[in-house]
PDB file of N, CA and C in Angstrom:
ATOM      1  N   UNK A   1      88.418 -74.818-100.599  1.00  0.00           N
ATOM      2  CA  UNK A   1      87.551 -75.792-101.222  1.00  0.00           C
ATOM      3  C   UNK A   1      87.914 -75.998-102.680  1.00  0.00           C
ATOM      4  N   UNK A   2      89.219 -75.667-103.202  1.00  0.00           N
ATOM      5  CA  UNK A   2      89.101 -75.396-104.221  1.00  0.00           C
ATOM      6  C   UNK A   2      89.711 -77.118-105.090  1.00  0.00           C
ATOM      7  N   UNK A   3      89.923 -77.607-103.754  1.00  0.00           N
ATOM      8  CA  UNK A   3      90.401 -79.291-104.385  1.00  0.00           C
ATOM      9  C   UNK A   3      89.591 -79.664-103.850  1.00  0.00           C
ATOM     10  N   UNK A   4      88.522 -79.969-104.098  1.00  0.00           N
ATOM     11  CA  UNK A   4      87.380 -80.173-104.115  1.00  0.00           C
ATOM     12  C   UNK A   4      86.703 -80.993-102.814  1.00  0.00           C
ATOM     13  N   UNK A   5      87.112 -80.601-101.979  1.00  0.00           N
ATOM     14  CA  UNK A   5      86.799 -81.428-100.345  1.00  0.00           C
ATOM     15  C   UNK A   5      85.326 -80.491 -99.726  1.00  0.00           C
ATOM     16  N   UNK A   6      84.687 -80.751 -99.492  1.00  0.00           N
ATOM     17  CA  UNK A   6      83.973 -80.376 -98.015  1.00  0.00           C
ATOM     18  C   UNK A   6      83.906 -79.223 -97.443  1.00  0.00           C
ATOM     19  N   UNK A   7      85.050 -79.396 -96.447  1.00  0.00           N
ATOM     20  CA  UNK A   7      85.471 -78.766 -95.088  1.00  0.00           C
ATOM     21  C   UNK A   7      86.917 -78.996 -95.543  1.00  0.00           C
ATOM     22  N   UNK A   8      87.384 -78.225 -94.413  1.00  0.00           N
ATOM     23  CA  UNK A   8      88.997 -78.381 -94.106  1.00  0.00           C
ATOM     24  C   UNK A   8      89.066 -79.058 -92.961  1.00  0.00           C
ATOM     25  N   UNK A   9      89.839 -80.204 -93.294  1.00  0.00           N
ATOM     26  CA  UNK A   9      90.549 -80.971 -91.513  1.00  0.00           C
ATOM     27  C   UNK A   9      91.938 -81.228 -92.221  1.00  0.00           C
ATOM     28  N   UNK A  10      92.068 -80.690 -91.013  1.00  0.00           N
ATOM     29  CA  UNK A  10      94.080 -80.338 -91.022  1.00  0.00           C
ATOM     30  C   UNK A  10      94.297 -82.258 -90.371  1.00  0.00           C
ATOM     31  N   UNK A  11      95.615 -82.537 -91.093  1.00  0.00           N
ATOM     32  CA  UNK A  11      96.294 -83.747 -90.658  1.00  0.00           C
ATOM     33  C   UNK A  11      96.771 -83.861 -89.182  1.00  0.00           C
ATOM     34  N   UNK A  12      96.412 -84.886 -88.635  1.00  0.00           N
ATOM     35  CA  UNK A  12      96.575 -85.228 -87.633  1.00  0.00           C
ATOM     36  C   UNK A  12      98.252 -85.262 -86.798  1.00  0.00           C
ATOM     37  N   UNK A  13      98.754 -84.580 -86.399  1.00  0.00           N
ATOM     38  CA  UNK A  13     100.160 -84.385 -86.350  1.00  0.00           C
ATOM     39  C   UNK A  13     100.773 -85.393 -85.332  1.00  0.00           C
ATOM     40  N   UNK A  14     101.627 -85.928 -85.284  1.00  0.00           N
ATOM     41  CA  UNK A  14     101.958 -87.305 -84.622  1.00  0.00           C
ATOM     42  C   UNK A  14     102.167 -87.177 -83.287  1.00  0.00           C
ATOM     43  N   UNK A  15     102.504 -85.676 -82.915  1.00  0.00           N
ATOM     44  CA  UNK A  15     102.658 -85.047 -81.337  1.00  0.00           C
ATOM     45  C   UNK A  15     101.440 -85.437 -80.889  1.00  0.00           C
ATOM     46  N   UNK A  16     100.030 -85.278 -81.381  1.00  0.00           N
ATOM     47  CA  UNK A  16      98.829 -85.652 -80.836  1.00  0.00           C
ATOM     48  C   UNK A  16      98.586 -86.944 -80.640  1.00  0.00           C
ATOM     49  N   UNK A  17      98.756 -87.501 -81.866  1.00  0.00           N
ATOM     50  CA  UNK A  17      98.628 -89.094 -81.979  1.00  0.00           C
ATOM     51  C   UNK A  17      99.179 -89.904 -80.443  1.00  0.00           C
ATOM     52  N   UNK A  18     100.467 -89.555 -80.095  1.00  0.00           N
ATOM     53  CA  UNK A  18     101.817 -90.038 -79.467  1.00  0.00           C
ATOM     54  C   UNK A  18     101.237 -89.598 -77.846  1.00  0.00           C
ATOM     55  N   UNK A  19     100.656 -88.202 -77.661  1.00  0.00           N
ATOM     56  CA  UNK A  19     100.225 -87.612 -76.448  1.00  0.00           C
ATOM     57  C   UNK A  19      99.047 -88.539 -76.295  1.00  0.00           C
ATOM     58  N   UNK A  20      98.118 -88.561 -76.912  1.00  0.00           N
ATOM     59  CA  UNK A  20      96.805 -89.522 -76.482  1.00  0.00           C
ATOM     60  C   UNK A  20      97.134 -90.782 -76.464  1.00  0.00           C
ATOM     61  N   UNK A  21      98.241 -91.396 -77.317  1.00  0.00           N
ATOM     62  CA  UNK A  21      98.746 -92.662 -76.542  1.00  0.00           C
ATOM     63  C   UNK A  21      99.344 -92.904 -75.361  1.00  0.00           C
ATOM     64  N   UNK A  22     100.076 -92.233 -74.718  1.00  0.00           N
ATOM     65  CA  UNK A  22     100.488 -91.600 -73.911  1.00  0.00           C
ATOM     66  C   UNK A  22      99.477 -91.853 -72.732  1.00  0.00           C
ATOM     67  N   UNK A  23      98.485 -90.865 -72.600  1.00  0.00           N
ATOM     68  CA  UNK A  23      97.104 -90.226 -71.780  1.00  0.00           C
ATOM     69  C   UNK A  23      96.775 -91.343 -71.543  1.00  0.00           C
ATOM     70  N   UNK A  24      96.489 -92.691 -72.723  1.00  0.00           N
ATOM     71  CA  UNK A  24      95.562 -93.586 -72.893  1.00  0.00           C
ATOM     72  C   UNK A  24      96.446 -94.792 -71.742  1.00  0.00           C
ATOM     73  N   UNK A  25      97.431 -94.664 -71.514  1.00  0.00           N
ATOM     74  CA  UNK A  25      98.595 -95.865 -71.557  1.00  0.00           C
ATOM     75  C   UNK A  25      98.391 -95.422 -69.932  1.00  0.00           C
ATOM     76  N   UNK A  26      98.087 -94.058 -69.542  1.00  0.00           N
ATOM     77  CA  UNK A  26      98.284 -93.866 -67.892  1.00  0.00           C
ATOM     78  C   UNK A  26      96.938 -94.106 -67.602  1.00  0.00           C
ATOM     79  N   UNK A  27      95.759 -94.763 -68.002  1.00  0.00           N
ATOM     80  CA  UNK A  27      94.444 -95.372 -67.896  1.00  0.00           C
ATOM     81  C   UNK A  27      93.376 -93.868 -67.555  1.00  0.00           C
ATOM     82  N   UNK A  28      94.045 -92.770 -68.011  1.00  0.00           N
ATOM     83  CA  UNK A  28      92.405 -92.234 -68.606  1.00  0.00           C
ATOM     84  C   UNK A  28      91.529 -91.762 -68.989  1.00  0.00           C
ATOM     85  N   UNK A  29      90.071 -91.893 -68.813  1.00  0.00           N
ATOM     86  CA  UNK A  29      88.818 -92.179 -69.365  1.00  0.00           C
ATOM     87  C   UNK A  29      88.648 -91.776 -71.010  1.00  0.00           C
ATOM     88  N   UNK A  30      88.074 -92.099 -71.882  1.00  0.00           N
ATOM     89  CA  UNK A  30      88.051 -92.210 -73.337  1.00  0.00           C
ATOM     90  C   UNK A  30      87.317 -90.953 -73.805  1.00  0.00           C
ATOM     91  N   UNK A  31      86.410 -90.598 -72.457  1.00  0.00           N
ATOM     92  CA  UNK A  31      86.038 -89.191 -72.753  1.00  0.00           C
ATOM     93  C   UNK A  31      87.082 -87.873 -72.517  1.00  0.00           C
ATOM     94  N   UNK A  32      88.047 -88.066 -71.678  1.00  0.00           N
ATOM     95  CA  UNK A  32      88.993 -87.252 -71.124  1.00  0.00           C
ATOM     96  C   UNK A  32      89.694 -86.890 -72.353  1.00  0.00           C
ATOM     97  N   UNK A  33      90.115 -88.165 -72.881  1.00  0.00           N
ATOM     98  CA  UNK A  33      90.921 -88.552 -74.523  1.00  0.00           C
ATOM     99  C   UNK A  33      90.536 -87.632 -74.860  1.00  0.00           C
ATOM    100  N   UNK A  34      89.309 -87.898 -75.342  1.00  0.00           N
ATOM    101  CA  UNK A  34      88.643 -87.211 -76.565  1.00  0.00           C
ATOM    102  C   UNK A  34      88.219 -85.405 -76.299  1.00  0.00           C
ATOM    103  N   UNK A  35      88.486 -85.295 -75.184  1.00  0.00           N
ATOM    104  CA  UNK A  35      88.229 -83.780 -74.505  1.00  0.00           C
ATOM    105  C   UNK A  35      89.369 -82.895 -74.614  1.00  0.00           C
ATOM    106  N   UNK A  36      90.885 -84.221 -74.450  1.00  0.00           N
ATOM    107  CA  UNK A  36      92.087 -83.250 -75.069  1.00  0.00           C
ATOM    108  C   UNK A  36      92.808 -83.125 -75.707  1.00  0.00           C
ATOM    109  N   UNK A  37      92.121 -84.365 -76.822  1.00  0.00           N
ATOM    110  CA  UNK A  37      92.178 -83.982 -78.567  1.00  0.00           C
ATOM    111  C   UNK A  37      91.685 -82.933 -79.374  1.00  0.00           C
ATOM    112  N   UNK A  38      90.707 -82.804 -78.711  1.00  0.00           N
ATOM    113  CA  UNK A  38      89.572 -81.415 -79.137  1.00  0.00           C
ATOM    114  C   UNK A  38      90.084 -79.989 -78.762  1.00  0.00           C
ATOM    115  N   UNK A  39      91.189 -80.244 -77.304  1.00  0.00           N
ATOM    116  CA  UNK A  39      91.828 -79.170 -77.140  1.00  0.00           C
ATOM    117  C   UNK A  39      92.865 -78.762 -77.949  1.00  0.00           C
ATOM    118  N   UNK A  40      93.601 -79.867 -78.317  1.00  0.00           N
ATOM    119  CA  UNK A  40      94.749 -79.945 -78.869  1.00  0.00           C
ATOM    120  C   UNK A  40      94.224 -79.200 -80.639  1.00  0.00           C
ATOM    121  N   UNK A  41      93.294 -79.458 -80.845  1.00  0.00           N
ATOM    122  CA  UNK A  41      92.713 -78.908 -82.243  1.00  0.00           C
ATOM    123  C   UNK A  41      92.698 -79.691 -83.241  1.00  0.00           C
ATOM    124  N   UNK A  42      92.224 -81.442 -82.692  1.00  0.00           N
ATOM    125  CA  UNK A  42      91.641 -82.234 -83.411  1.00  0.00           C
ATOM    126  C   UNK A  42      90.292 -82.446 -83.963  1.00  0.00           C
ATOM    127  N   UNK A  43      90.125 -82.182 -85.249  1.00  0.00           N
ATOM    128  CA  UNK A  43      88.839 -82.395 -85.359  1.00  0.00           C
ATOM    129  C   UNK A  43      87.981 -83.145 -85.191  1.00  0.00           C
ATOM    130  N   UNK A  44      87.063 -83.461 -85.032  1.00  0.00           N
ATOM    131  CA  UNK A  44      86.109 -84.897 -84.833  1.00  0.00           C
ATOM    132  C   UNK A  44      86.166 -85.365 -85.448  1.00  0.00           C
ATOM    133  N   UNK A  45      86.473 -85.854 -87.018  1.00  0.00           N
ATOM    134  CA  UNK A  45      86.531 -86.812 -87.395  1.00  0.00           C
ATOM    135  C   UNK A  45      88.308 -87.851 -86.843  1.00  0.00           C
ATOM    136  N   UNK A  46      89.225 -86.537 -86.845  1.00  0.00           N
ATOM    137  CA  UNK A  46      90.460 -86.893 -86.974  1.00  0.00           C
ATOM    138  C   UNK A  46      90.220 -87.325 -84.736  1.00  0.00           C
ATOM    139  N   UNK A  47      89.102 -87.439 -84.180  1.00  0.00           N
ATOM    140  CA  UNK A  47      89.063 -87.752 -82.959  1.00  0.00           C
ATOM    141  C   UNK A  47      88.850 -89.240 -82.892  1.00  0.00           C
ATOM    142  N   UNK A  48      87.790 -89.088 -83.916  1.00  0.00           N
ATOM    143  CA  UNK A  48      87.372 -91.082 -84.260  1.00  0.00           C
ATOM    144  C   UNK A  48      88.569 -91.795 -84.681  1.00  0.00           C
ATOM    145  N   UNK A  49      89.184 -91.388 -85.148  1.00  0.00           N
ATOM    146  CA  UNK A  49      90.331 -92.114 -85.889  1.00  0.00           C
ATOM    147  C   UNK A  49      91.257 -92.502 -84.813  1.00  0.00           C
ATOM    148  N   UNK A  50      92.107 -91.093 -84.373  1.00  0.00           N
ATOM    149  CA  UNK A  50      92.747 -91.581 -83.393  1.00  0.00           C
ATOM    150  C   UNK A  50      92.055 -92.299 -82.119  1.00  0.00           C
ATOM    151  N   UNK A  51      91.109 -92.537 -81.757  1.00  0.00           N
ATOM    152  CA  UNK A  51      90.474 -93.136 -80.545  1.00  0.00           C
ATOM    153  C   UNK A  51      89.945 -94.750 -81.185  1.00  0.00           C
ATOM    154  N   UNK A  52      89.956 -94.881 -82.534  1.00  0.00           N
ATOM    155  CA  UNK A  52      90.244 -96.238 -82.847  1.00  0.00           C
ATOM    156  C   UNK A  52      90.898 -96.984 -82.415  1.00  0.00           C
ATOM    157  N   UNK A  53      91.760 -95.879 -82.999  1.00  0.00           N
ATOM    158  CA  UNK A  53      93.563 -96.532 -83.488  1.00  0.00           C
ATOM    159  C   UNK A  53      94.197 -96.881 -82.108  1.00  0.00           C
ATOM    160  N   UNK A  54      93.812 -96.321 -81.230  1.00  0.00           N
ATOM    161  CA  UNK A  54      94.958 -96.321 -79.710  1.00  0.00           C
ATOM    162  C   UNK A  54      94.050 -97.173 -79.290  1.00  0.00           C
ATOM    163  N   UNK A  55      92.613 -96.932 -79.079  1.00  0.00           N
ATOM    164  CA  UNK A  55      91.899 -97.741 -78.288  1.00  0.00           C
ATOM    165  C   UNK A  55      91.606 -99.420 -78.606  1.00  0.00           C
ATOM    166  N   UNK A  56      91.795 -99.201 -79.889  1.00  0.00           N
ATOM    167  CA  UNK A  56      91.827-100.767 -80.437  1.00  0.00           C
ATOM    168  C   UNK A  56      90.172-101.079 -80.184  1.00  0.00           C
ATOM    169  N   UNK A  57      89.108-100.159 -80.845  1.00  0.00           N
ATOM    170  CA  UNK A  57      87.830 -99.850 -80.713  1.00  0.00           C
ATOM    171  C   UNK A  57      87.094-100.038 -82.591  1.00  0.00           C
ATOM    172  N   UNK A  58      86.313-100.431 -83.051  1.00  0.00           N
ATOM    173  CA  UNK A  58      86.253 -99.996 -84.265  1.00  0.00           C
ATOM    174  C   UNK A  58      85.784 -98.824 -84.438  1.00  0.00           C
ATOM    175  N   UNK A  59      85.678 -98.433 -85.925  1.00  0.00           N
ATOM    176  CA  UNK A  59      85.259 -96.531 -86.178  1.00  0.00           C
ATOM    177  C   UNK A  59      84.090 -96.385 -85.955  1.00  0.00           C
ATOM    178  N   UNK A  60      82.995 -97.758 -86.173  1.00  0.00           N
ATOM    179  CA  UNK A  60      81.936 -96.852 -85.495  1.00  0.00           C
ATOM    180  C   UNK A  60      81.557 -96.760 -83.992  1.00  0.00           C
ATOM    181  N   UNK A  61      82.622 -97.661 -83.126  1.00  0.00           N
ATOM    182  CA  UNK A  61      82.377 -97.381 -81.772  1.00  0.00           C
ATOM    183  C   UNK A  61      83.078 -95.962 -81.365  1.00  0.00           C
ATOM    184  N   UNK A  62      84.203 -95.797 -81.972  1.00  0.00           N
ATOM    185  CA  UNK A  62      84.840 -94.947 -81.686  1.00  0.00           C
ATOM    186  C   UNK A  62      83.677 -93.679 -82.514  1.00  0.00           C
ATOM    187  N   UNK A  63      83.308 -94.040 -83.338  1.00  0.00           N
ATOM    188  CA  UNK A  63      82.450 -92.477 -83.776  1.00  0.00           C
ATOM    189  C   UNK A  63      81.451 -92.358 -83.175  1.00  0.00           C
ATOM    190  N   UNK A  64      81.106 -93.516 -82.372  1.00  0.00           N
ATOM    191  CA  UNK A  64      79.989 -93.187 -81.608  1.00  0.00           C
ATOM    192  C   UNK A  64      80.167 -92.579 -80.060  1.00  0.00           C
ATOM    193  N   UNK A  65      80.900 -93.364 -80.036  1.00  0.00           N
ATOM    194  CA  UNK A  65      82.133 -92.545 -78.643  1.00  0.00           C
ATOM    195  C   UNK A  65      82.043 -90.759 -78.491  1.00  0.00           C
ATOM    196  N   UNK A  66      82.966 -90.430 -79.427  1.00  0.00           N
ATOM    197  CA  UNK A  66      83.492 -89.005 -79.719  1.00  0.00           C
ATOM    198  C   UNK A  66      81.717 -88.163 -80.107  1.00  0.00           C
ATOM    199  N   UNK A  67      80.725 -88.584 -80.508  1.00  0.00           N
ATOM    200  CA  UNK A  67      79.713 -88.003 -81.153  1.00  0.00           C
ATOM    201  C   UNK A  67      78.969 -87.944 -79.791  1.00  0.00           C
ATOM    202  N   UNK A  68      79.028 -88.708 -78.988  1.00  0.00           N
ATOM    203  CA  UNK A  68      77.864 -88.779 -77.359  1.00  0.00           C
ATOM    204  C   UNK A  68      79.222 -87.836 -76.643  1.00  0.00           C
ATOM    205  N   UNK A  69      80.117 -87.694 -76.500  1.00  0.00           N
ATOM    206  CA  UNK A  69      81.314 -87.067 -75.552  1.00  0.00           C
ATOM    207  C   UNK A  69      80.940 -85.945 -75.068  1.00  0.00           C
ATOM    208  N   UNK A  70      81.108 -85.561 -73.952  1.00  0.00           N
ATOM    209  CA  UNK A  70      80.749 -84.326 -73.705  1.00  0.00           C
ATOM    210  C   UNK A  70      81.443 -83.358 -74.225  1.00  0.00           C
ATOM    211  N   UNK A  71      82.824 -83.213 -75.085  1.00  0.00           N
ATOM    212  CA  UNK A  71      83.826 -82.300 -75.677  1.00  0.00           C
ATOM    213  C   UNK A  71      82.955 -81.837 -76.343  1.00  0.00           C
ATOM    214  N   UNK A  72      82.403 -83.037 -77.492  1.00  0.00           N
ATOM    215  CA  UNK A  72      81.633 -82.498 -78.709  1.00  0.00           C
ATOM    216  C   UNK A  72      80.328 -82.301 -78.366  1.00  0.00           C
ATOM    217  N   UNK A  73      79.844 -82.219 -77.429  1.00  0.00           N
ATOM    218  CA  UNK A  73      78.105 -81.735 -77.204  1.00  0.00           C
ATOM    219  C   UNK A  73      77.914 -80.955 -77.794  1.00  0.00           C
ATOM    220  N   UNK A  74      78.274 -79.628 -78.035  1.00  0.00           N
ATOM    221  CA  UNK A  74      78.122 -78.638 -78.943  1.00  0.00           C
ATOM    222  C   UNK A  74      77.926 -78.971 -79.902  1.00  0.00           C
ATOM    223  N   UNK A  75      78.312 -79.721 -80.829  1.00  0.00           N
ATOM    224  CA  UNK A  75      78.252 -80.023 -82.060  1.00  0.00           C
ATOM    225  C   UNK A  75      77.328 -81.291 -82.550  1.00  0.00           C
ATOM    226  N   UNK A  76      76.659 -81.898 -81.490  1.00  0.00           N
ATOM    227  CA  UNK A  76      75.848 -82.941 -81.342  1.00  0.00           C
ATOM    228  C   UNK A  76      74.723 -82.670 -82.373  1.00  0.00           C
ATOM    229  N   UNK A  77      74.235 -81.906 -82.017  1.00  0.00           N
ATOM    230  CA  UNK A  77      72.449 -81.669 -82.557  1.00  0.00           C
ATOM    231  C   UNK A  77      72.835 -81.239 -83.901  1.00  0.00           C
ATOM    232  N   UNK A  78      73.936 -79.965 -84.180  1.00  0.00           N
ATOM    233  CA  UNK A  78      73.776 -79.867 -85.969  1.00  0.00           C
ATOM    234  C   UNK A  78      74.479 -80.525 -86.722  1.00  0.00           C
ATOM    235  N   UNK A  79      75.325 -81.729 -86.025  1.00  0.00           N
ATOM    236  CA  UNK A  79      75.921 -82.606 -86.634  1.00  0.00           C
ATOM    237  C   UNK A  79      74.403 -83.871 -87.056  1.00  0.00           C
ATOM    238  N   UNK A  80      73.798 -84.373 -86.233  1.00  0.00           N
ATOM    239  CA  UNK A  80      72.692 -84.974 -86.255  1.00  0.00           C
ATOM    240  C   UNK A  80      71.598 -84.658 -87.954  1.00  0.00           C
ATOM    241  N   UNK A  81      71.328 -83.226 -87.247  1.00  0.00           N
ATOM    242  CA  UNK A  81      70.481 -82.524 -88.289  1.00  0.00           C
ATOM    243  C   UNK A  81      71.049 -82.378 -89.518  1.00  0.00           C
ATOM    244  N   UNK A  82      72.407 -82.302 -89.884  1.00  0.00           N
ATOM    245  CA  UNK A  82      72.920 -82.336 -91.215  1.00  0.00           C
ATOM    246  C   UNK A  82      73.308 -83.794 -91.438  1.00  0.00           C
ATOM    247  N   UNK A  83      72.782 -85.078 -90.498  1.00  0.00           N
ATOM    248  CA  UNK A  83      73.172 -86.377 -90.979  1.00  0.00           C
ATOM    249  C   UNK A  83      71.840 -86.673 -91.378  1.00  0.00           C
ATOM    250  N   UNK A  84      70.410 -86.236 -90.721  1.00  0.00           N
ATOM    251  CA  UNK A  84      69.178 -86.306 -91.421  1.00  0.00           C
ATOM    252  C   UNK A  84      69.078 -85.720 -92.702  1.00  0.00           C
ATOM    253  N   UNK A  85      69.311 -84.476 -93.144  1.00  0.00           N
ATOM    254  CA  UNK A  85      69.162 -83.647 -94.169  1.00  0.00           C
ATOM    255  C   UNK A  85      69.874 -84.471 -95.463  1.00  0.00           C
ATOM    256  N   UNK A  86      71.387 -85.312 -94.963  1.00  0.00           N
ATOM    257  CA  UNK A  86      71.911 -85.531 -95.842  1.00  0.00           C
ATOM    258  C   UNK A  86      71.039 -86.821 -96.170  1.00  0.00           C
ATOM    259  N   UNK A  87      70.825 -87.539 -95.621  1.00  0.00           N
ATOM    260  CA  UNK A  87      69.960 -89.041 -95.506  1.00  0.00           C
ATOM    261  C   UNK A  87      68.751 -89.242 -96.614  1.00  0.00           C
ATOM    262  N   UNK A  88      68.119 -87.631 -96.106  1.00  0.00           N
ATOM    263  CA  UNK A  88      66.850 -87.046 -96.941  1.00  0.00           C
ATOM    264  C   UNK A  88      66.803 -86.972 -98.344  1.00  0.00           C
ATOM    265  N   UNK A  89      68.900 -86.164 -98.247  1.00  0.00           N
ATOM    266  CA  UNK A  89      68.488 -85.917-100.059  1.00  0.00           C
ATOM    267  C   UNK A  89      69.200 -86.937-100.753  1.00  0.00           C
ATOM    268  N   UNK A  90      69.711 -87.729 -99.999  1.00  0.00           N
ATOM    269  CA  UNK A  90      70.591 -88.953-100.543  1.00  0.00           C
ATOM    270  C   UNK A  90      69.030 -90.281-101.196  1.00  0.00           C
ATOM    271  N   UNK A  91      68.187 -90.376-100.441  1.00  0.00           N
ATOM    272  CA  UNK A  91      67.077 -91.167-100.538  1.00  0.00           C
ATOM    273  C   UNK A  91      66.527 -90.177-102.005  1.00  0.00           C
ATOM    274  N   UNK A  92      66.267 -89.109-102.478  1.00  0.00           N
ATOM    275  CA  UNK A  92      65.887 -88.765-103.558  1.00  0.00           C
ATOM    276  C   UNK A  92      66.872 -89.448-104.845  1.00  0.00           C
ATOM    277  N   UNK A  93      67.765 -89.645-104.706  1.00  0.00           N
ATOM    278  CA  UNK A  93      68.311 -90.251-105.487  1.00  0.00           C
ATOM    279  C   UNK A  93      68.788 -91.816-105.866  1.00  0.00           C
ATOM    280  N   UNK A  94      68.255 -92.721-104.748  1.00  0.00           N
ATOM    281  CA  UNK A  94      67.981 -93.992-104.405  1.00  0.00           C
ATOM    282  C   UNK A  94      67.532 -94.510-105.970  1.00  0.00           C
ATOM    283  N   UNK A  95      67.685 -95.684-106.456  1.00  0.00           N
ATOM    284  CA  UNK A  95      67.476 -96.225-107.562  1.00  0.00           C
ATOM    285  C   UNK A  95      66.114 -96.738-107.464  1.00  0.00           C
ATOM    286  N   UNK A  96      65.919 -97.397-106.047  1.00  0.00           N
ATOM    287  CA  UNK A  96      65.129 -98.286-105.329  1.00  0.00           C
ATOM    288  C   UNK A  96      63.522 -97.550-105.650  1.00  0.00           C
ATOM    289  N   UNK A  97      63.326 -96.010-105.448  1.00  0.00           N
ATOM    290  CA  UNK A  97      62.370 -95.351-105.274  1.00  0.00           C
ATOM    291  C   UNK A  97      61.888 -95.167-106.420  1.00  0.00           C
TER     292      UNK A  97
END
């Protein structure tokens, strides 16, 4: 964290990119995609991206895609709860209020 990011998400390596085009090109399903990107050790964000990009989908279909998927179920609810929390303290600082 020390350059000042977040989290760590590692770059998307083009073997993945190239394989899910690949996957996508033999017709299938977008959840399958996204089930063996996640294997491959794509992160969810770097899942939206590539499932854009191949699917020719925009980012928020595609983030909405990868966020309902059954890969990422696990990560559904405290991904949710830290998009409320952030929402919460983002509105304390609203100009508007």
């Amino acid at each position: 964290m020390a350059d000042g990011r977040f989290f760590e998400m590692r770059d998307i390596d083009f073997y993945e990119y190239d394989d899910a085009r690949r996957l996508l090109e033999q017709g299938v399903d977008l959840n399958y995609l996204v089930a063996e990107l996640r294997k491959m050790g794509c992160p969810k964000g770097g899942c939206v991206d590539v499932v854009s990009r191949i699917a020719g989908i925009s980012l928020g279909e595609a983030k909405l895609l990868v966020h309902n998927s059954p890969a990422w179920a696990d990560a559904k609810k405290p991904d949710e709860r830290f998009q409320r929390k952030a929402a919460k303290a983002a509105r304390k600082f609203d100009p508007k209020d």
